[in-house]
C-alpha atoms as a PDB file:
ATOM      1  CA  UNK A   1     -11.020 156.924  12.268  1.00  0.00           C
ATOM      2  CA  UNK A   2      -7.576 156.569  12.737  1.00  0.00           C
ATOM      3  CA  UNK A   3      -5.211 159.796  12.926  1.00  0.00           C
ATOM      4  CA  UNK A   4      -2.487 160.120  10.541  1.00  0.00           C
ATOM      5  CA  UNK A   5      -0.501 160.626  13.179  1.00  0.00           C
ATOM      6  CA  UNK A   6      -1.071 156.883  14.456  1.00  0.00           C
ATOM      7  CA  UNK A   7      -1.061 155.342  11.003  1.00  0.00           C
ATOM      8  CA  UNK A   8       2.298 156.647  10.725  1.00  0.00           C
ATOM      9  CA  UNK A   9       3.155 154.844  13.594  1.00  0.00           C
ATOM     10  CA  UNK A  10       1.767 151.575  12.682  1.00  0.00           C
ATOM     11  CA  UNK A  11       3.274 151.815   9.099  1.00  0.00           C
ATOM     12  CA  UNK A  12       6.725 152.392  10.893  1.00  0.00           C
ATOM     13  CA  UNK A  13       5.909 149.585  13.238  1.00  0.00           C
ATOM     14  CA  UNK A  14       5.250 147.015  10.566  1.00  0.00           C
ATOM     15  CA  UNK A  15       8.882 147.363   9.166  1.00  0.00           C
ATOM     16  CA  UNK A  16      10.336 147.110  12.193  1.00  0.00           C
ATOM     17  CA  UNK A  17       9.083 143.727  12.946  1.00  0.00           C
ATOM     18  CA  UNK A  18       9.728 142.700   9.707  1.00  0.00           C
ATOM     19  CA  UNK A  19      13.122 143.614  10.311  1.00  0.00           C
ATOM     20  CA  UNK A  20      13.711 141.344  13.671  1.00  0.00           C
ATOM     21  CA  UNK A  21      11.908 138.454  12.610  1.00  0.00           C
ATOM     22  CA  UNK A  22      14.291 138.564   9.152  1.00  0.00           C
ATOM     23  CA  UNK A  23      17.125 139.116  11.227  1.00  0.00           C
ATOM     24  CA  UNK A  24      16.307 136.106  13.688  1.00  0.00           C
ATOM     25  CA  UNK A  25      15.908 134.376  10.474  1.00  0.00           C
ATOM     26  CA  UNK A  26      19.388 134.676   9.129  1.00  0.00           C
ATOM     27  CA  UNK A  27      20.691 134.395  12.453  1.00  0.00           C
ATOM     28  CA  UNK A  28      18.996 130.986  12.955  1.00  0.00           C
ATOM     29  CA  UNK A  29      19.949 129.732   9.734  1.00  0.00           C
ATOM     30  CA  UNK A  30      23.777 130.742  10.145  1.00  0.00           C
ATOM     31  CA  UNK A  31      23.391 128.830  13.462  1.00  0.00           C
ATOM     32  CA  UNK A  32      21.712 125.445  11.314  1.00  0.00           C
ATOM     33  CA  UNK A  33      25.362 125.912   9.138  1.00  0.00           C
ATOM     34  CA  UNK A  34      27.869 125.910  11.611  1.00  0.00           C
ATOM     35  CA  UNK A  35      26.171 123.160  12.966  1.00  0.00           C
ATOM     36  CA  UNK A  36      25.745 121.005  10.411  1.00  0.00           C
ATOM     37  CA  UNK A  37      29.565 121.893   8.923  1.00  0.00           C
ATOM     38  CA  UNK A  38      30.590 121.083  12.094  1.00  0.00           C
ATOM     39  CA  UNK A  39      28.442 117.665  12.075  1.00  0.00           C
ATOM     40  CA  UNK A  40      29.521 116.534   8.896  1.00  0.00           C
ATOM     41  CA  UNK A  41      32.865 115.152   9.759  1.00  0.00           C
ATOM     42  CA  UNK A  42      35.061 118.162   8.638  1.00  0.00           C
ATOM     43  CA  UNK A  43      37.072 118.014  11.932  1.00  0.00           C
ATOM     44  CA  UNK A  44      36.984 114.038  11.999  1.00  0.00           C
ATOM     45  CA  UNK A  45      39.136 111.438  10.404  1.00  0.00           C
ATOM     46  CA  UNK A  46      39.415 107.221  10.671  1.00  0.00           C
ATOM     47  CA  UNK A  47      42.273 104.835  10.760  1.00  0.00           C
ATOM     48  CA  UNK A  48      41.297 101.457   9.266  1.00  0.00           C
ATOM     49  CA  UNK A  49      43.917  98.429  10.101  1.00  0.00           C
ATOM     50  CA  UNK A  50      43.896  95.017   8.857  1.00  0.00           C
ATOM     51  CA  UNK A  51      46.427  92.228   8.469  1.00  0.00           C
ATOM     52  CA  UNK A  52      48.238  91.322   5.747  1.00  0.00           C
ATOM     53  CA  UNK A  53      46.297  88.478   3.310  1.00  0.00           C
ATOM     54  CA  UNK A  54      47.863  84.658   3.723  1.00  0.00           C
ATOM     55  CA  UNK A  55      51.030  84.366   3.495  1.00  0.00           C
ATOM     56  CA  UNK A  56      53.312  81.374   2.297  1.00  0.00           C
ATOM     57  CA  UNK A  57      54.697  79.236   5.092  1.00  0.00           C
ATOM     58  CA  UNK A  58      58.160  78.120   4.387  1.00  0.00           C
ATOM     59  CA  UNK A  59      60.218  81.194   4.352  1.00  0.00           C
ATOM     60  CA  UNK A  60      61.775  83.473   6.406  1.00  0.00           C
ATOM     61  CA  UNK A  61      59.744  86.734   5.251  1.00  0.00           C
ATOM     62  CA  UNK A  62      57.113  84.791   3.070  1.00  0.00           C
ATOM     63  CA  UNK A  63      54.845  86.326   0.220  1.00  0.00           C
ATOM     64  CA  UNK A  64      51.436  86.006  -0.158  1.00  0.00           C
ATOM     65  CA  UNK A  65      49.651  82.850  -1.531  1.00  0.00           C
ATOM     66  CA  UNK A  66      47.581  83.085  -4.491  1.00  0.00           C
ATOM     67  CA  UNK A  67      44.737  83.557  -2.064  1.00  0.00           C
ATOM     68  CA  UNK A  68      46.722  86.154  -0.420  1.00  0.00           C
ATOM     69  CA  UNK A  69      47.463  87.988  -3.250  1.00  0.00           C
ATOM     70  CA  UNK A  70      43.828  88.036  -4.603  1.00  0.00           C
ATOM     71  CA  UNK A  71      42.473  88.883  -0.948  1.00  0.00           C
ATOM     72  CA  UNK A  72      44.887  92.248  -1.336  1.00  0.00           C
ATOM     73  CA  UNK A  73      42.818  93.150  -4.602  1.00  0.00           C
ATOM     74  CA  UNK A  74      39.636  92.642  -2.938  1.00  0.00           C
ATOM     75  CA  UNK A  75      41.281  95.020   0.378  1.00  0.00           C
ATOM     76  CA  UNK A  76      41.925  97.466  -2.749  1.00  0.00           C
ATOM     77  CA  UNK A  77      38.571  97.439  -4.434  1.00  0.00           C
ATOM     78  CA  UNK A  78      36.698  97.312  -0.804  1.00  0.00           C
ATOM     79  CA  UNK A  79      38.680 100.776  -0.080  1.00  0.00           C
ATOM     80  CA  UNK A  80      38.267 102.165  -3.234  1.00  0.00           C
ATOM     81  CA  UNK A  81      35.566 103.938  -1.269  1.00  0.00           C
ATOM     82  CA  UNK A  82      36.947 105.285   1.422  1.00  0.00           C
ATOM     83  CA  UNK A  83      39.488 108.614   1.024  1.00  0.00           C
ATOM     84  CA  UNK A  84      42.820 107.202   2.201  1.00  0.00           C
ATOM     85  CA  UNK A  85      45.404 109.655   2.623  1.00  0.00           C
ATOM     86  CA  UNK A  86      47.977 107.388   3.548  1.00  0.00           C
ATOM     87  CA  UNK A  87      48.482 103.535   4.014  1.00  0.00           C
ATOM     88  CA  UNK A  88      51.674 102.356   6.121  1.00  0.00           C
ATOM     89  CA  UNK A  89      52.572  99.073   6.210  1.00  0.00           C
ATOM     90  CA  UNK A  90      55.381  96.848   8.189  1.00  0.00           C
ATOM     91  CA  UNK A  91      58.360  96.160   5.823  1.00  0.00           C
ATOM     92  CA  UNK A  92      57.601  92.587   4.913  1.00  0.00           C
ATOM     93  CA  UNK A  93      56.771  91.059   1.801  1.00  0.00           C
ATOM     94  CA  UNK A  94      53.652  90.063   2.800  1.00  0.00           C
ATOM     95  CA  UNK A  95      52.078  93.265   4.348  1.00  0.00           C
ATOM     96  CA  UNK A  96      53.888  95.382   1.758  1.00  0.00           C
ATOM     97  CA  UNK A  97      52.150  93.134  -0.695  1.00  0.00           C
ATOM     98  CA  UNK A  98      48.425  93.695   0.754  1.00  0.00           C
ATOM     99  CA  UNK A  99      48.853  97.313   1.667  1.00  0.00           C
ATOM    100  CA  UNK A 100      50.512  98.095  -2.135  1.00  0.00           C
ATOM    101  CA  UNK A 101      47.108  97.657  -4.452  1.00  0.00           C
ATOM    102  CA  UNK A 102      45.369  99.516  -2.019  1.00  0.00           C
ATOM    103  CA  UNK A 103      47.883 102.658  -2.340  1.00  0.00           C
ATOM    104  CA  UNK A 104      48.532 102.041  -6.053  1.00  0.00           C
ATOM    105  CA  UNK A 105      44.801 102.032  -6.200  1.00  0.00           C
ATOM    106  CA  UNK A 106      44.259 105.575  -3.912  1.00  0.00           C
ATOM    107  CA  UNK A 107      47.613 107.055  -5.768  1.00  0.00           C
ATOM    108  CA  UNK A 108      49.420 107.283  -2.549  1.00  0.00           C
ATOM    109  CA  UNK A 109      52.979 106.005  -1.292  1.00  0.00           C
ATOM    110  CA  UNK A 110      53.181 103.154   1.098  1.00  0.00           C
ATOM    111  CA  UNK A 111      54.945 104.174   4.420  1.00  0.00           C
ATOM    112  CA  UNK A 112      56.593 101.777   6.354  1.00  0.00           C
ATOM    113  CA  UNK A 113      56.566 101.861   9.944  1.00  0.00           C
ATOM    114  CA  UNK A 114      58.075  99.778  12.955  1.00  0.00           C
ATOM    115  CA  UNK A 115      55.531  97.159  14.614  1.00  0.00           C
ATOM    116  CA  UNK A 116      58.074  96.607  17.566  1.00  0.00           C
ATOM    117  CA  UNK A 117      57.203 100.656  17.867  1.00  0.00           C
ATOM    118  CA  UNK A 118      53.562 100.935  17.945  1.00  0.00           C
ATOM    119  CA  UNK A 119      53.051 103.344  20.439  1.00  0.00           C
ATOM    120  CA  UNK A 120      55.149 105.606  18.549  1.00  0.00           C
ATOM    121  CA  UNK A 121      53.138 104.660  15.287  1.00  0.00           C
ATOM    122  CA  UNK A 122      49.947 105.651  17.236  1.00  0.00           C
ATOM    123  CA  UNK A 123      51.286 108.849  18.555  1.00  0.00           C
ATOM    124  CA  UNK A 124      52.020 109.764  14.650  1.00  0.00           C
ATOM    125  CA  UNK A 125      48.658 108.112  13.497  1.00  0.00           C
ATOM    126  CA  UNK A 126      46.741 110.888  16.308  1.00  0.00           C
ATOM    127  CA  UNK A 127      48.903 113.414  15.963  1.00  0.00           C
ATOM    128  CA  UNK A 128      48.578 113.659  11.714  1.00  0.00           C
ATOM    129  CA  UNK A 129      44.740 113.223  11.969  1.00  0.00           C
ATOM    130  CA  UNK A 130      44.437 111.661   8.378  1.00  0.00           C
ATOM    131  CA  UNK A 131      42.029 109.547   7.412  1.00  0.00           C
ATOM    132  CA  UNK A 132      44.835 106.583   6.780  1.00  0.00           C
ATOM    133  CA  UNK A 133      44.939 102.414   6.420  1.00  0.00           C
ATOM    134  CA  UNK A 134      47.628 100.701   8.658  1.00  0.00           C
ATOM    135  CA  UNK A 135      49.045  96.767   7.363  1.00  0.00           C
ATOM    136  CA  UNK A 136      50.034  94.968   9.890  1.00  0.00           C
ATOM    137  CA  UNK A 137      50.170  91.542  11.462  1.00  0.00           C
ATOM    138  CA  UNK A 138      47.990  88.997  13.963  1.00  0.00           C
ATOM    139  CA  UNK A 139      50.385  89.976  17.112  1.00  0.00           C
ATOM    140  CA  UNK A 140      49.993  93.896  16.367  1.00  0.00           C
ATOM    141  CA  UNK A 141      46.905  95.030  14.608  1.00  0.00           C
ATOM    142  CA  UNK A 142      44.359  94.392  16.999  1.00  0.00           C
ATOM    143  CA  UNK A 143      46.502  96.340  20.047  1.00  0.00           C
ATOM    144  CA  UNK A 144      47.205  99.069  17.551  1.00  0.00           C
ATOM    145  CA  UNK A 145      43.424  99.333  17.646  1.00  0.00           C
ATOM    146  CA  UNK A 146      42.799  99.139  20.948  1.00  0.00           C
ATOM    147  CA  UNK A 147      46.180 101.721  21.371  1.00  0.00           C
ATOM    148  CA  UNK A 148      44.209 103.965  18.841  1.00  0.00           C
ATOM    149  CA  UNK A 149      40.826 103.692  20.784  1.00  0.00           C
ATOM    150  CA  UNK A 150      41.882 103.833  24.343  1.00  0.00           C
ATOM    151  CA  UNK A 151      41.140  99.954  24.860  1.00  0.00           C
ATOM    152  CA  UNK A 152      43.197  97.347  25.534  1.00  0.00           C
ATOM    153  CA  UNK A 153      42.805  94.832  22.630  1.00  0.00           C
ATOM    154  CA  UNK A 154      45.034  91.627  22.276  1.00  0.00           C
ATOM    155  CA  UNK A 155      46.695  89.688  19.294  1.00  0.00           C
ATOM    156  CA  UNK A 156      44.152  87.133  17.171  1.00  0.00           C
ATOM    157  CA  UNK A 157      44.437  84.223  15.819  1.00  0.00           C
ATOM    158  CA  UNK A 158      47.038  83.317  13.170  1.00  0.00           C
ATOM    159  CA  UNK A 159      44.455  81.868  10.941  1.00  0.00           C
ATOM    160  CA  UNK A 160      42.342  85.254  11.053  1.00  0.00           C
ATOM    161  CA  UNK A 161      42.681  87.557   7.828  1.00  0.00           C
ATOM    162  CA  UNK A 162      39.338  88.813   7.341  1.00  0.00           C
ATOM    163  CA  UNK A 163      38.892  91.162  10.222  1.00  0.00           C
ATOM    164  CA  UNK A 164      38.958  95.090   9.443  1.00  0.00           C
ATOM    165  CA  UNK A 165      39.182  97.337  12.450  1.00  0.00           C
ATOM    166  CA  UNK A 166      37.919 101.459  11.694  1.00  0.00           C
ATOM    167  CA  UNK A 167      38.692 103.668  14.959  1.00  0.00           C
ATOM    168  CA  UNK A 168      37.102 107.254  14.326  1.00  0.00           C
ATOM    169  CA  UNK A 169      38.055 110.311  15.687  1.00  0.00           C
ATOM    170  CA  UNK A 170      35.373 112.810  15.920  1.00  0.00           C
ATOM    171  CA  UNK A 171      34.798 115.872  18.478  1.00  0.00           C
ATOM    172  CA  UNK A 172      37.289 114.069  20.758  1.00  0.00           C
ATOM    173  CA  UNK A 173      35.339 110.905  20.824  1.00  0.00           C
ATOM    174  CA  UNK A 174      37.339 107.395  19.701  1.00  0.00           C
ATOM    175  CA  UNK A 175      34.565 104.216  18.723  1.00  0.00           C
ATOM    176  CA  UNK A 176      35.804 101.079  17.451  1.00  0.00           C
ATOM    177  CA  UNK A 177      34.129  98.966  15.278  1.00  0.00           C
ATOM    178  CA  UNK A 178      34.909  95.625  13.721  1.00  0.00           C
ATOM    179  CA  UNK A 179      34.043  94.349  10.557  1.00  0.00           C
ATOM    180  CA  UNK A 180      34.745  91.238   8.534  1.00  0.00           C
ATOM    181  CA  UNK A 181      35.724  91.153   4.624  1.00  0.00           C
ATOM    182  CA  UNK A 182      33.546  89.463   2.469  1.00  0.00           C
ATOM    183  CA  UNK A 183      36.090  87.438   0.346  1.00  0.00           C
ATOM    184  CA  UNK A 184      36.302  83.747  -1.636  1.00  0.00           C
ATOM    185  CA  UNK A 185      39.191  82.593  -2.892  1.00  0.00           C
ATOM    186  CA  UNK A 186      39.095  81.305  -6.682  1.00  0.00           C
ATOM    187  CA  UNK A 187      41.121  78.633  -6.726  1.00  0.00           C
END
């Protein structure tokens, strides 16, 4: 038979365990939440860049076509997903007139920006680490991309309107990936 002594002891004892394993507990599960905040994209952001929808072909700075113009709404709806917190576009007509239902559609303010200056415009893009949609044309979108991702990436075709790059920025990791819009024109 056990002295009271002892069973003193081993009550005291039992507590005390109880106490590290609860405390490796919470410590374990603070551990799971920092790493899972930290996983969930709360220190990452995207730039998406496309070029601006078909344009007209006998002027100067040329609007878009009907096609054009209903490509932009389908641009607008397609992003109506995503959590733009700014869209830029070239100033002219036509990439103004893809990249505005897309910020009239997130409630943002289009912000122009200089293709001859891309570096510059990639600098900024980094730098303000905003998840943010860039309009631009065949001869600049695809080496903005490759700018953005550390690739080198050269102009497409002038015929190409479909293609949507998305560079993410994420634990100091750029990927690239290139996706094509769905979209029929209803004419």
């Amino acid at each position: 038979m056990p002295s009271l002594l002892s069973m003193r002891n081993q009550s005291v004892a039992m507590p005390k365990s109880l106490l590290l394993i609860g405390i490796f507990l919470i410590a374990g599960l603070i551990s799971v939440k920092a790493n899972s905040q930290e996983s969930s994209g709360s220190t990452g952001f995207s730039i998406y860049l496309i070029r601006h929808a078909e344009k007209q072909s006998t002027q100067q700075d040329p609007a878009l076509t009907t096609c054009g113009i209903q490509r932009a709404n389908q641009y607008a709806a397609d992003f109506s997903a995503v959590e733009l917190q700014a869209v830029y576009s070239s100033d002219y007509l036509r990439t103004r007139q893809t990249a505005n239902p897309i910020a009239s559609h997130q409630q943002l303010q289009l912000v122009v920006y200089d293709p001859r200056q891309l570096k510059d415009l990639a600098t900024r893009l980094i730098s303000e680490q905003r998840t943010a949609l860039v309009v631009g044309h065949s001869n600049t979108t695809a080496v903005l991309a490759g700018m953005l991702a550390n690739q080198e990436l050269g102009e497409f075709s002038e015929t190409e309107y479909d293609r949507i790059y998305r560079v993410d920025f994420k634990k100091g990791q750029r990927n690239i990936t290139l996706t094509r819009q769905e979209f029929t024109c209803s004419l």
